[in-house]
C-alpha atoms as a PDB file:
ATOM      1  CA  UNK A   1      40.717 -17.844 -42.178  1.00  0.00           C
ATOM      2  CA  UNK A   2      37.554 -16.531 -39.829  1.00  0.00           C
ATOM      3  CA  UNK A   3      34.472 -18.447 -41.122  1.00  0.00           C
ATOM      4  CA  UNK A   4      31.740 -17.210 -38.843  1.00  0.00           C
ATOM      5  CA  UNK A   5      29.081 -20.346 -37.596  1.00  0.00           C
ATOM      6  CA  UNK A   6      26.346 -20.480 -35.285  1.00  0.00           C
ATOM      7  CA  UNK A   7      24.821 -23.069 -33.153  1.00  0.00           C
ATOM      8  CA  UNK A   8      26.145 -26.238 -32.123  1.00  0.00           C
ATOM      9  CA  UNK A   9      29.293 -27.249 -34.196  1.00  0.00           C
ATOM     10  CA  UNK A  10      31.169 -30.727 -34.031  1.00  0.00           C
ATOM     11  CA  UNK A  11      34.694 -31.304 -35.407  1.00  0.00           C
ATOM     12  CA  UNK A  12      36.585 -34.625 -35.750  1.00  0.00           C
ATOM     13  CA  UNK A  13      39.025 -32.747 -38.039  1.00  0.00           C
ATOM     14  CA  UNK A  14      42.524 -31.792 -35.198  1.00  0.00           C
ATOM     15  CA  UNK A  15      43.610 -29.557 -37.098  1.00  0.00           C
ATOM     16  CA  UNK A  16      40.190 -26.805 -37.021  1.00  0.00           C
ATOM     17  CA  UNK A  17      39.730 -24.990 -33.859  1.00  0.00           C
ATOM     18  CA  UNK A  18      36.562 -23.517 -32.838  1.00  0.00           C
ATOM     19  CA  UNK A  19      37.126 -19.730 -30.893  1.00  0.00           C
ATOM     20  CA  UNK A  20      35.049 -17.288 -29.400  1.00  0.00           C
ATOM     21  CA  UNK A  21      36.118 -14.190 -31.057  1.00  0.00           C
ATOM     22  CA  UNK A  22      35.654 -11.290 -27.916  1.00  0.00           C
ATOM     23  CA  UNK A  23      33.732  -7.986 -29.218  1.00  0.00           C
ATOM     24  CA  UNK A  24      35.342  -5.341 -29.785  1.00  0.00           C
ATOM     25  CA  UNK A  25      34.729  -1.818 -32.107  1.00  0.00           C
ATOM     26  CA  UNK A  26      35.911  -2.230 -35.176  1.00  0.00           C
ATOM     27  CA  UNK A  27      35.678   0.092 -38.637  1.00  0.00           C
ATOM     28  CA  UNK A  28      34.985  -1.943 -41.739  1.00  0.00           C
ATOM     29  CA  UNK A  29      35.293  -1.787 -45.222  1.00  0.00           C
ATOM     30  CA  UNK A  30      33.407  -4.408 -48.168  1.00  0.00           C
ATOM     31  CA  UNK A  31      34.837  -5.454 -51.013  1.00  0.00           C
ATOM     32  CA  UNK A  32      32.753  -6.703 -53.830  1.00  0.00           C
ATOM     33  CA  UNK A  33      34.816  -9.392 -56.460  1.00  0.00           C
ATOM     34  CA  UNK A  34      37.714 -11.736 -56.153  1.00  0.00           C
ATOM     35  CA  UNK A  35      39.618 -11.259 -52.650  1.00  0.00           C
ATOM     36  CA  UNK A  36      42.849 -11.446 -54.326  1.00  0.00           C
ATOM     37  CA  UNK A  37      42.547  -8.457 -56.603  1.00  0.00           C
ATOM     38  CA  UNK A  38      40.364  -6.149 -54.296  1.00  0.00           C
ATOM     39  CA  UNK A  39      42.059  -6.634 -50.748  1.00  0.00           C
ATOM     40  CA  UNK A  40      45.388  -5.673 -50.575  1.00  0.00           C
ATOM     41  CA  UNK A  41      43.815  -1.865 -51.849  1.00  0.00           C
ATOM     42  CA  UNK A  42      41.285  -1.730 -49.097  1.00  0.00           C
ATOM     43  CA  UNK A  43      43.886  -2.835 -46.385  1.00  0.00           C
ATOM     44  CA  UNK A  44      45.514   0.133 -47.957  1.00  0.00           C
ATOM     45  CA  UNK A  45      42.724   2.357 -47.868  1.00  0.00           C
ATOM     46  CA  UNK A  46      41.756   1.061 -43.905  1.00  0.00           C
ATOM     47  CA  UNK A  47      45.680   2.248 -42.502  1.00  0.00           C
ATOM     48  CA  UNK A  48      44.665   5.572 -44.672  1.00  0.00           C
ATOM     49  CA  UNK A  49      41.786   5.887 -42.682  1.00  0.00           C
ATOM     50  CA  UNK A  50      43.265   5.176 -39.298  1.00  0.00           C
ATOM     51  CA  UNK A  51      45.520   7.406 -39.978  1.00  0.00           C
ATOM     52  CA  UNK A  52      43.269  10.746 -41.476  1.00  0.00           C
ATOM     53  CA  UNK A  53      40.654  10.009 -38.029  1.00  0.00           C
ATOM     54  CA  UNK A  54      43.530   9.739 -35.594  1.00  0.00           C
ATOM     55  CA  UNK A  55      42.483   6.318 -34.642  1.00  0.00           C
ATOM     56  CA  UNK A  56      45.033   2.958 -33.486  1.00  0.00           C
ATOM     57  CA  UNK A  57      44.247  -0.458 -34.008  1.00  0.00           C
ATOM     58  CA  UNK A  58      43.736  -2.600 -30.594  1.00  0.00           C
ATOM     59  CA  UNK A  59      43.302  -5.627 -29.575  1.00  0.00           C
ATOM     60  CA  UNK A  60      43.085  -8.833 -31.871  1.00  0.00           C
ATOM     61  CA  UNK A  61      44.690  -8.898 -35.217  1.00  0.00           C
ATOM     62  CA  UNK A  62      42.088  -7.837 -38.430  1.00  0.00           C
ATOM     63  CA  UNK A  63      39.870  -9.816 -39.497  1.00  0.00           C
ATOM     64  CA  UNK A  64      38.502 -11.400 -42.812  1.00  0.00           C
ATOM     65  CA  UNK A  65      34.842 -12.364 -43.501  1.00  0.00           C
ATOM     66  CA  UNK A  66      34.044 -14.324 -46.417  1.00  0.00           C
ATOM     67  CA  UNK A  67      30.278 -13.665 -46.800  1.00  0.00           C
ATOM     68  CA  UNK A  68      29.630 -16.148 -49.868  1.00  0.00           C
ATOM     69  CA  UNK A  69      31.491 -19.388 -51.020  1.00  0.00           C
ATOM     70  CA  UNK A  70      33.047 -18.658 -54.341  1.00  0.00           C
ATOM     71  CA  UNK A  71      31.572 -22.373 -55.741  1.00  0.00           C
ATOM     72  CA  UNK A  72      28.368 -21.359 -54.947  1.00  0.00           C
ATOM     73  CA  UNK A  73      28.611 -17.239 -56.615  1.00  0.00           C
ATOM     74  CA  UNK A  74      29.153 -16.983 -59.987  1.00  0.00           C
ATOM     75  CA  UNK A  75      30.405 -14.678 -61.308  1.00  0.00           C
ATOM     76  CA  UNK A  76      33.346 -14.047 -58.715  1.00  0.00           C
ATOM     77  CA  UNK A  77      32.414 -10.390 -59.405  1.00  0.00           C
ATOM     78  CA  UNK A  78      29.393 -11.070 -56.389  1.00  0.00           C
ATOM     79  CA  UNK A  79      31.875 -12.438 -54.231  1.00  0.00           C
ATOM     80  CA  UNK A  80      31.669 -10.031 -50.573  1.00  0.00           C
ATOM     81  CA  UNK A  81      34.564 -10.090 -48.195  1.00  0.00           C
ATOM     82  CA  UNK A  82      34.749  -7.859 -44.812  1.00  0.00           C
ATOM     83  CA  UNK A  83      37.420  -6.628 -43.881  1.00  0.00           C
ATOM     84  CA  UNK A  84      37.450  -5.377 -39.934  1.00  0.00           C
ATOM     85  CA  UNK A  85      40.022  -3.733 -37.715  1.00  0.00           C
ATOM     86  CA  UNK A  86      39.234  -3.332 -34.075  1.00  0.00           C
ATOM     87  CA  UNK A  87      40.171   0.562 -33.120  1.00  0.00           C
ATOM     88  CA  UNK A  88      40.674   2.680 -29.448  1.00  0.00           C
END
């Protein structure tokens, strides 16, 4: 899981690693609702997409962004998640 942070960040926790993630051009898709019904279609839709524009993935592995915290949105119909894949 990618949660993105800013600033200054101390961990006593050994098992949470703090990385740089390097830029890189990515396309992106946003799903609106629960992660687990919506994301497995719009992985789907993102290879379709590579594919139709003649593009290749590069570079790191995709990535997630959860943009809210599902205890603090109700309904989990306003939950946002990003979905990126770096291209060439």
């Amino acid at each position: 899981m990618v949660l993105p942070v800013a600033g200054i960040l101390t961990l006593s926790d050994p098992d949470i690693e703090v990385k740089t993630l390097p830029a890189v051009t990515v396309i992106s898709v946003l799903c609106k609702g629960p992660p687990y019904r919506n994301l497995g279609l719009a992985h789907k839709r993102m290879y379709t997409y590579l594919e139709e524009n003649t593009l290749t993935m590069s570079g790191p592995p995709p990535r997630e962004y959860y943009l809210n915290d599902p205890a603090e949105t109700p309904p989990e119909e306003d939950l946002l998640t990003e979905i990126q894949y770096p291209v060439a």
